[in-house]
N, C-alpha and C. Protein backbone atom coordinates (compact mmCIF):
# COMPACT_ATOMS: atom_id res chain seq x y z
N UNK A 1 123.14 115.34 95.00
CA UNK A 1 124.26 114.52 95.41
C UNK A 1 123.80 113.19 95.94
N UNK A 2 122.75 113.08 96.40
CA UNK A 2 122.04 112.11 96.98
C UNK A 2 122.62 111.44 98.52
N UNK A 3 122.06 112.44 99.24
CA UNK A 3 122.40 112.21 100.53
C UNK A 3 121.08 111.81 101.45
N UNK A 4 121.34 110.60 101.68
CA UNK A 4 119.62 110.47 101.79
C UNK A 4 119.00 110.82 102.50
N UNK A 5 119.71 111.19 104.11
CA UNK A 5 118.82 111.72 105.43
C UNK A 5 118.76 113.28 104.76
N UNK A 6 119.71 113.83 104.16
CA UNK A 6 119.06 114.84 103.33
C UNK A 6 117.80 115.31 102.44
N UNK A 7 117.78 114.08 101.87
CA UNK A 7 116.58 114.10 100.64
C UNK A 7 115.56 113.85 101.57
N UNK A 8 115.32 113.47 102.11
CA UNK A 8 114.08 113.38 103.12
C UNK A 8 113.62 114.58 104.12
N UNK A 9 114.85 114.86 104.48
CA UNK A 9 114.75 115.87 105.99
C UNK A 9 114.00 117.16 104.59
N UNK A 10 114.46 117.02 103.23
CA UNK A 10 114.32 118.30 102.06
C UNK A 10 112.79 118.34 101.84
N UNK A 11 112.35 117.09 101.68
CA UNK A 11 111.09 116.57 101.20
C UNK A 11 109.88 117.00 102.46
N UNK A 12 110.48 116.77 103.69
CA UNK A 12 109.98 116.90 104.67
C UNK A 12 109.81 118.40 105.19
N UNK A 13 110.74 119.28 104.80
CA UNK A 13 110.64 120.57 105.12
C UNK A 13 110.91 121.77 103.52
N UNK A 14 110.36 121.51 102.45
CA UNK A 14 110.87 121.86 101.42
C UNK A 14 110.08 122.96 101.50
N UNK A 15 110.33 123.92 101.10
CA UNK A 15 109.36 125.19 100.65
C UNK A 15 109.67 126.25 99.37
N UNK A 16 110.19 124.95 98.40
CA UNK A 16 110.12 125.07 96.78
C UNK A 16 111.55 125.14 96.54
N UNK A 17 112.33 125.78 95.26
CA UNK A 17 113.70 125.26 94.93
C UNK A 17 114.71 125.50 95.61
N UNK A 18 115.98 124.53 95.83
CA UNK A 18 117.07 124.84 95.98
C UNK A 18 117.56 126.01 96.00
N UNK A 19 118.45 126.59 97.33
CA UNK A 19 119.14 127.96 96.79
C UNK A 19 118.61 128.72 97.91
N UNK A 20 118.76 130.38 97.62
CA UNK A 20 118.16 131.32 98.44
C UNK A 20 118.98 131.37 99.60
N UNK A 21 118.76 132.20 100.31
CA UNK A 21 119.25 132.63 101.93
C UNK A 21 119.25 131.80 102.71
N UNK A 22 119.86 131.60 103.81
CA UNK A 22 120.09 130.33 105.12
C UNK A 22 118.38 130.46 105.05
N UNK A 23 118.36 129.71 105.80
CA UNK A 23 116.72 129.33 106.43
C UNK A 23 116.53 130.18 107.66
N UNK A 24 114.97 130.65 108.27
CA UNK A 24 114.96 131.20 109.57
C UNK A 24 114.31 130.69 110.31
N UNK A 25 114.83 130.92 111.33
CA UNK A 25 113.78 130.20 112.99
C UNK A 25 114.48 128.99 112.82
N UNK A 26 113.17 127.78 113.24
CA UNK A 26 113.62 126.52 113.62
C UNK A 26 114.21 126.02 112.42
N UNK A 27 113.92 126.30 110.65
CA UNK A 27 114.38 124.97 110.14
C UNK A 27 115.83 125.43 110.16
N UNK A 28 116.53 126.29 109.90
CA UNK A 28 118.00 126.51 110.41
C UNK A 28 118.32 125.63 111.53
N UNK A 29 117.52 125.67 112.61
CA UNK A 29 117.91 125.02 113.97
C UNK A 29 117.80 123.49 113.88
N UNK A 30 117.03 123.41 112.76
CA UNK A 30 116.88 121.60 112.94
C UNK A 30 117.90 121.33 111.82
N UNK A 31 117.77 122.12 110.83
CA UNK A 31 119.54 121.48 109.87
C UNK A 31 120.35 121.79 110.56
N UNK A 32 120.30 122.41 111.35
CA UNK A 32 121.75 122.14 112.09
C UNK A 32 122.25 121.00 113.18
N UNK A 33 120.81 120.45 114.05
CA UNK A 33 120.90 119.50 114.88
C UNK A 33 121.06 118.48 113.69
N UNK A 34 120.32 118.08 112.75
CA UNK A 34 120.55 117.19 111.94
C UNK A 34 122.00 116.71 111.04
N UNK A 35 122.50 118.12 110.91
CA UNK A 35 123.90 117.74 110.64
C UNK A 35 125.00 117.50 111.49
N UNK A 36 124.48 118.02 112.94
CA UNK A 36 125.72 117.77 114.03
C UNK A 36 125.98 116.07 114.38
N UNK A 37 125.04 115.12 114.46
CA UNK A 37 125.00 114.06 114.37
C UNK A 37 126.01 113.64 113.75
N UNK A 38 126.47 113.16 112.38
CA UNK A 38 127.39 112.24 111.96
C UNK A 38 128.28 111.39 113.09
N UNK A 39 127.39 110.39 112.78
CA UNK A 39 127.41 109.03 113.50
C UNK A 39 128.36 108.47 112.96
N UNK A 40 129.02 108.32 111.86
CA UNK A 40 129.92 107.26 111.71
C UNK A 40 131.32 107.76 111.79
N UNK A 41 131.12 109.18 111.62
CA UNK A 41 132.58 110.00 112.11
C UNK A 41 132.66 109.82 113.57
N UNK A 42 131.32 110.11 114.22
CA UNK A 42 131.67 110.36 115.94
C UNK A 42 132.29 108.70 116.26
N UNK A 43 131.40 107.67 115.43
CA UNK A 43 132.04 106.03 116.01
C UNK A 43 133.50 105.85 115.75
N UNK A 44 133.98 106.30 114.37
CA UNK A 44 135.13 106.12 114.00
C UNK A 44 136.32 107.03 115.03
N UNK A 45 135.81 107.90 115.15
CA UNK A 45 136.91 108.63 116.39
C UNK A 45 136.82 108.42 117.76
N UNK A 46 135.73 107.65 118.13
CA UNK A 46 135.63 107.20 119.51
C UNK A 46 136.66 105.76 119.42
N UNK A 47 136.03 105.26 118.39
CA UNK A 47 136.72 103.56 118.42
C UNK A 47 138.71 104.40 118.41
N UNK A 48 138.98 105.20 117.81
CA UNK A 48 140.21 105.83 118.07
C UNK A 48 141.15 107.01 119.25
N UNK A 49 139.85 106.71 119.60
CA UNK A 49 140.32 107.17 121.63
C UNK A 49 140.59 109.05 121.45
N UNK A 50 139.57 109.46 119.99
CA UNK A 50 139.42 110.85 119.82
C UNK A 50 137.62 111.40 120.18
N UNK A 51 137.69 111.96 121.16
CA UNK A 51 136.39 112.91 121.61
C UNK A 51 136.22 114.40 120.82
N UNK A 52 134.76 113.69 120.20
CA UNK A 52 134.37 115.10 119.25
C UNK A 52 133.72 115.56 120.21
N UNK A 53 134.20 117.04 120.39
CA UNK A 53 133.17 117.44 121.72
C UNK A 53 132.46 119.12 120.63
N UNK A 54 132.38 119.13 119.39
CA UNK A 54 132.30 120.05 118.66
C UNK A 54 133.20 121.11 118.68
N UNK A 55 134.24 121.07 119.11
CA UNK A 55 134.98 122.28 119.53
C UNK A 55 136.21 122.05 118.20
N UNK A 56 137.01 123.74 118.59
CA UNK A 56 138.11 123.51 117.26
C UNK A 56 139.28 122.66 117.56
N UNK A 57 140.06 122.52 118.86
CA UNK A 57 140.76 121.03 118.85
C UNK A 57 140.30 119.57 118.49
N UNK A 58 139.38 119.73 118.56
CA UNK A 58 138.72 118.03 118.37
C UNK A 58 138.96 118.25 116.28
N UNK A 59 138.94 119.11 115.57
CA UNK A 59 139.25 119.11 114.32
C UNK A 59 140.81 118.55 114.30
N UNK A 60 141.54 119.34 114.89
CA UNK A 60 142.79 118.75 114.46
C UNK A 60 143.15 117.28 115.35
N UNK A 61 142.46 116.51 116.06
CA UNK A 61 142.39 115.21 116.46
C UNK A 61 142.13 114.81 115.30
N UNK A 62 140.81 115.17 114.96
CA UNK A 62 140.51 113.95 113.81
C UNK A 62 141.87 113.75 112.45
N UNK A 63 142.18 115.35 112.36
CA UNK A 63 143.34 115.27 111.17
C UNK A 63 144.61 114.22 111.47
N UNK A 64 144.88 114.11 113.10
CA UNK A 64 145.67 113.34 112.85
C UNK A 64 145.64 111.53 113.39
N UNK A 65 144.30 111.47 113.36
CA UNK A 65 143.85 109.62 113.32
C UNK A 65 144.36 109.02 111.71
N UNK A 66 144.70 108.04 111.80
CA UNK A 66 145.12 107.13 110.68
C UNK A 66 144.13 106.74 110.08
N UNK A 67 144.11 107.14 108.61
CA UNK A 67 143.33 107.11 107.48
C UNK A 67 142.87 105.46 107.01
N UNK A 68 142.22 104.67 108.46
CA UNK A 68 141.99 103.43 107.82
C UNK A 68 140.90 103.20 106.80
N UNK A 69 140.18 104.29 106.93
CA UNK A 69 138.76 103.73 106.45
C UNK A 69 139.00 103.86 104.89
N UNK A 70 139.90 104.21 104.35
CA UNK A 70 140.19 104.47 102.86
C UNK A 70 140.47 102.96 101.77
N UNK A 71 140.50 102.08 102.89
CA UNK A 71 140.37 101.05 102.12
C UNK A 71 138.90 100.96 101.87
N UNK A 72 137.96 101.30 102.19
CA UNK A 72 136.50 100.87 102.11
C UNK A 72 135.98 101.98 101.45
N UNK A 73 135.73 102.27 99.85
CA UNK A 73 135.01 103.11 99.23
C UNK A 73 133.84 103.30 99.74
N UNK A 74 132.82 102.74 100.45
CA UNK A 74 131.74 103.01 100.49
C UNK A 74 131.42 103.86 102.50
N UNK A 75 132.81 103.44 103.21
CA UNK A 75 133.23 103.95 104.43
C UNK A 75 134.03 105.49 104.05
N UNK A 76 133.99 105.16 103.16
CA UNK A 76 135.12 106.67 102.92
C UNK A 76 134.31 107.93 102.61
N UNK A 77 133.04 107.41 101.84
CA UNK A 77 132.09 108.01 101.11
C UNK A 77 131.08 108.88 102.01
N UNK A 78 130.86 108.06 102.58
CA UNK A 78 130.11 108.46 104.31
C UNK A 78 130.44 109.05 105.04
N UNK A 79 132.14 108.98 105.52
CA UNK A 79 132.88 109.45 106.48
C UNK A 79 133.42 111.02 105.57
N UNK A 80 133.16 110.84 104.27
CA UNK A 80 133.67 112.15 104.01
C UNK A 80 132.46 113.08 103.97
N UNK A 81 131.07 112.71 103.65
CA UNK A 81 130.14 113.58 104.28
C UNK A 81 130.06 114.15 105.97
N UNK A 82 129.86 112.84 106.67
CA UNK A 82 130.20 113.11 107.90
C UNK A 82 131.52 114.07 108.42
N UNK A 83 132.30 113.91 107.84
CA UNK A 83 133.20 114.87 108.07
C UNK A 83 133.31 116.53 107.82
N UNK A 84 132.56 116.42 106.67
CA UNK A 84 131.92 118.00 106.36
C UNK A 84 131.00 118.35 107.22
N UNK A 85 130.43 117.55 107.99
CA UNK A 85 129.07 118.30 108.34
C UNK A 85 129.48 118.23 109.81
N UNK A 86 130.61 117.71 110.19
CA UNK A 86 131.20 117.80 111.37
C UNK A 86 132.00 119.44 111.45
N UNK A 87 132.88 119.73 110.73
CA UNK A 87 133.58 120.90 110.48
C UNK A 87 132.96 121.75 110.46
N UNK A 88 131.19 122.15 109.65
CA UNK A 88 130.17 122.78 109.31
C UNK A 88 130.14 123.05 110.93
N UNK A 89 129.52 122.04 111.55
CA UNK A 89 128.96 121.93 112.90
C UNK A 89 130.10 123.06 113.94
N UNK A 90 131.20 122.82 113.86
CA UNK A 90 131.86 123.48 114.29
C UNK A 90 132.41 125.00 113.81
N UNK A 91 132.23 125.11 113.14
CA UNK A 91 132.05 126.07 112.56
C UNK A 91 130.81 127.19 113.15
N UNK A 92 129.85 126.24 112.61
CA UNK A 92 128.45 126.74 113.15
C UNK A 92 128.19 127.16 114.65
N UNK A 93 128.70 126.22 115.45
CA UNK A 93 128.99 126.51 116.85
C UNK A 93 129.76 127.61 117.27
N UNK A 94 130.69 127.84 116.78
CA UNK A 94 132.11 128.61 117.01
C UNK A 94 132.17 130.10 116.39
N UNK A 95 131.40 130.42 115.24
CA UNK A 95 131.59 131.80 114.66
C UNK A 95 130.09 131.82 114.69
N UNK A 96 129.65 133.23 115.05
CA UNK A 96 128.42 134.07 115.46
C UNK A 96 128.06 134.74 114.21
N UNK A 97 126.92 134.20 113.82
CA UNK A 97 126.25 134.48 112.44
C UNK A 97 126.43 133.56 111.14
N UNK A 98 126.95 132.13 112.04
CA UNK A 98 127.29 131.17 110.59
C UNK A 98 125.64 130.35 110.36
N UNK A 99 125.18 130.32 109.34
CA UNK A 99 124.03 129.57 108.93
C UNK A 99 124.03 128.46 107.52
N UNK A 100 123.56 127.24 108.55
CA UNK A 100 122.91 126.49 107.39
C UNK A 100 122.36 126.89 106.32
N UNK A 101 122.32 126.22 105.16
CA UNK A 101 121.37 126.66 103.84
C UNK A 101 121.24 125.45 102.89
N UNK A 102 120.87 125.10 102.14
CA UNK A 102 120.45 123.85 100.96
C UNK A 102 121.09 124.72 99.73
N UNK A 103 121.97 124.34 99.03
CA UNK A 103 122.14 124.89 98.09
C UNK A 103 121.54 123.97 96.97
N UNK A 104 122.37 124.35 95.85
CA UNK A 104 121.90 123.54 94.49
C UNK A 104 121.97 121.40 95.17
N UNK A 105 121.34 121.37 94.31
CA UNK A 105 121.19 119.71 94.36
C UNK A 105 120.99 119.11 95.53
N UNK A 106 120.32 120.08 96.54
CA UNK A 106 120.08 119.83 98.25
C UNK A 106 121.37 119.65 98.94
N UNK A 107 123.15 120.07 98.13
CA UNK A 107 124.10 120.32 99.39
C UNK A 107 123.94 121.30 100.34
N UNK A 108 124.05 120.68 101.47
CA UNK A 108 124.44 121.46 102.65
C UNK A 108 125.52 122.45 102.32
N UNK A 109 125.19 123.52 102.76
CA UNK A 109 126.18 124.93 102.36
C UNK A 109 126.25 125.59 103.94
N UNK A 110 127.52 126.27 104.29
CA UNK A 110 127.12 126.33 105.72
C UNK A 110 127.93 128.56 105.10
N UNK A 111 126.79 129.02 105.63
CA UNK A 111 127.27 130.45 104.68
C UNK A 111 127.79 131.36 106.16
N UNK A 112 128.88 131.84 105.82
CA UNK A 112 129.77 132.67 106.94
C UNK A 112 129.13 133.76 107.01
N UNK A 113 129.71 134.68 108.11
CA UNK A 113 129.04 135.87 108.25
C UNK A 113 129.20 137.29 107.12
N UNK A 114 130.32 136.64 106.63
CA UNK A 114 130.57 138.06 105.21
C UNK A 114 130.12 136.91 104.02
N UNK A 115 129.38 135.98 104.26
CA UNK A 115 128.77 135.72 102.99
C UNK A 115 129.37 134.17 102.24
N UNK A 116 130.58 134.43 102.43
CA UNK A 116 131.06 132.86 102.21
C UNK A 116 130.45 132.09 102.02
N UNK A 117 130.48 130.90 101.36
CA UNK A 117 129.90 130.23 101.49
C UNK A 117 130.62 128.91 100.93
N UNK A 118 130.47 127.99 102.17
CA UNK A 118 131.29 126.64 102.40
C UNK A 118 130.59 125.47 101.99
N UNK A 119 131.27 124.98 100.95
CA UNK A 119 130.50 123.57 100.55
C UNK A 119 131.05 122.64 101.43
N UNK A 120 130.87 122.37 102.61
CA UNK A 120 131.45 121.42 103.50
C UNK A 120 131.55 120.10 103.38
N UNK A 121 130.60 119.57 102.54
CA UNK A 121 130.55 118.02 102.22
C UNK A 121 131.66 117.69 101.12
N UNK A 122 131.88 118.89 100.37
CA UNK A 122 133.13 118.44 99.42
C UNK A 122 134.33 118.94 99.97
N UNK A 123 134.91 119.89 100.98
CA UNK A 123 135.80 119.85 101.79
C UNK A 123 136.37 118.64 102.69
N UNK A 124 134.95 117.90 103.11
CA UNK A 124 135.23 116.37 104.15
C UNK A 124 135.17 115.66 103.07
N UNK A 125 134.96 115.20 102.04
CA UNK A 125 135.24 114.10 101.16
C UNK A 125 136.47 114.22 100.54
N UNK A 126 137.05 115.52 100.21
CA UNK A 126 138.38 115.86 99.92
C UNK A 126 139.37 115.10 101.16
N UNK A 127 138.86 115.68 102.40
CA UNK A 127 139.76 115.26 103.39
C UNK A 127 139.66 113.87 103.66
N UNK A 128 138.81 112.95 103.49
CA UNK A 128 138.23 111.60 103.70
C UNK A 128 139.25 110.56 102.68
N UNK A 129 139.39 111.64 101.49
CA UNK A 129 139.90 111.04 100.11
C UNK A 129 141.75 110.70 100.32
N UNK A 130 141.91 112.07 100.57
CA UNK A 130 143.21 112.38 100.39
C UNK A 130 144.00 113.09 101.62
N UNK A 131 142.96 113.28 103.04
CA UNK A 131 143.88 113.99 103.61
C UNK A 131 144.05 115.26 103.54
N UNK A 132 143.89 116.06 102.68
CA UNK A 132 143.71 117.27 102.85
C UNK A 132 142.65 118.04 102.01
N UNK A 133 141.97 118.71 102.17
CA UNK A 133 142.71 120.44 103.26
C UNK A 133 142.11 119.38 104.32
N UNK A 134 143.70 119.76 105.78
CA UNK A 134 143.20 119.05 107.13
C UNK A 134 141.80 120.30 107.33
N UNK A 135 141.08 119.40 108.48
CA UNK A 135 139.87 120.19 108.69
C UNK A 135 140.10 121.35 109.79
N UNK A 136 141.25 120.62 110.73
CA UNK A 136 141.72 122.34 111.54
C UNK A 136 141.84 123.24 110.24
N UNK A 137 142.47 123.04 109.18
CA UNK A 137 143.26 124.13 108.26
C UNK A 137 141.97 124.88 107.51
N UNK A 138 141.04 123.84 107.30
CA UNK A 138 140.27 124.17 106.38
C UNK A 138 139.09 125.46 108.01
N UNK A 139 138.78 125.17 108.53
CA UNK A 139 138.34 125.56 109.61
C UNK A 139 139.05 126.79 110.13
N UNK A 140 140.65 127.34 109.82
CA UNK A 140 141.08 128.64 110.21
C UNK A 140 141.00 129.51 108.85
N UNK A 141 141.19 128.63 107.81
CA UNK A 141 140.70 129.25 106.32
C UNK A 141 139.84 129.88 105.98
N UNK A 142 138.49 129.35 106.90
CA UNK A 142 137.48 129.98 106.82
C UNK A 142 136.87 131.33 107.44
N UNK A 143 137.54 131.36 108.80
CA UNK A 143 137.61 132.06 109.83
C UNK A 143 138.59 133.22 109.93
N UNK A 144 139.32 133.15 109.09
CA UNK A 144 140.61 134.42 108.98
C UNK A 144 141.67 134.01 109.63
N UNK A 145 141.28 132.75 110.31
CA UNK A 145 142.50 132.63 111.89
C UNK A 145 144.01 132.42 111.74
């Protein structure tokens, strides 16, 4: 997909192809600090007087900030990764036994505890695009809630 702090963080910790089971020990722990970051989601919802504090209300804040950045293809593009890997993050935080993984083409896959498995970067670019699935929705979807 070419995500570049991806392709690097991959290059940097690769231990042969795409795919396979979450990761164990630390590199799980560092894809996960690495994806909790998204910087341009956390700026864009601060500059909008919304606090990501990783938790599941701060999802439905973001669903309902005004979709400015959609004039800017290349802001939208970003913010819809960031937005997956925000939801991931919460996710990850919030349900006991959720793990990072690299799937095909180095996406971030965030795999549930019965196995699921969430392409989160195309869930937040969906939502980045068009608004939906909101990320509260997509976030109780996942969870049974």
């Amino acid at each position: 997909m070419g995500i570049g702090f991806m392709d690097r963080w991959r290059a940097r910790h690769s231990s042969g192809a795409g795919g396979g089971p979450p990761l164990p020990g630390n590199d799980e722990a560092a894809m996960a600090e690495l994806f909790s970051e998204c910087g341009l989601l956390r700026e864009l919802a601060e500059s909008a007087g919304v606090l990501l504090d990783d938790g599941v209300k701060s999802l439905t804040a973001l669903d309902q900030m005004l979709p400015l950045w959609r004039a800017d293809p290349e802001v939208s593009d970003w913010l819809g990764n960031d937005a997956g890997l925000y939801l991931g993050t919460v996710l990850h935080r919030t349900v006991a036994g959720a793990a990072w993984r690299l799937g095909g083409h180095g996406r971030p896959l965030l795999v549930m505890p019965d196995g699921l498995e969430l392409d989160v970067t195309a869930i937040g670019h969906s939502w980045a695009d068009q608004g939906s699935p909101q990320l509260a929705l997509a976030y109780l979807a996942a969870t049974d809630g």
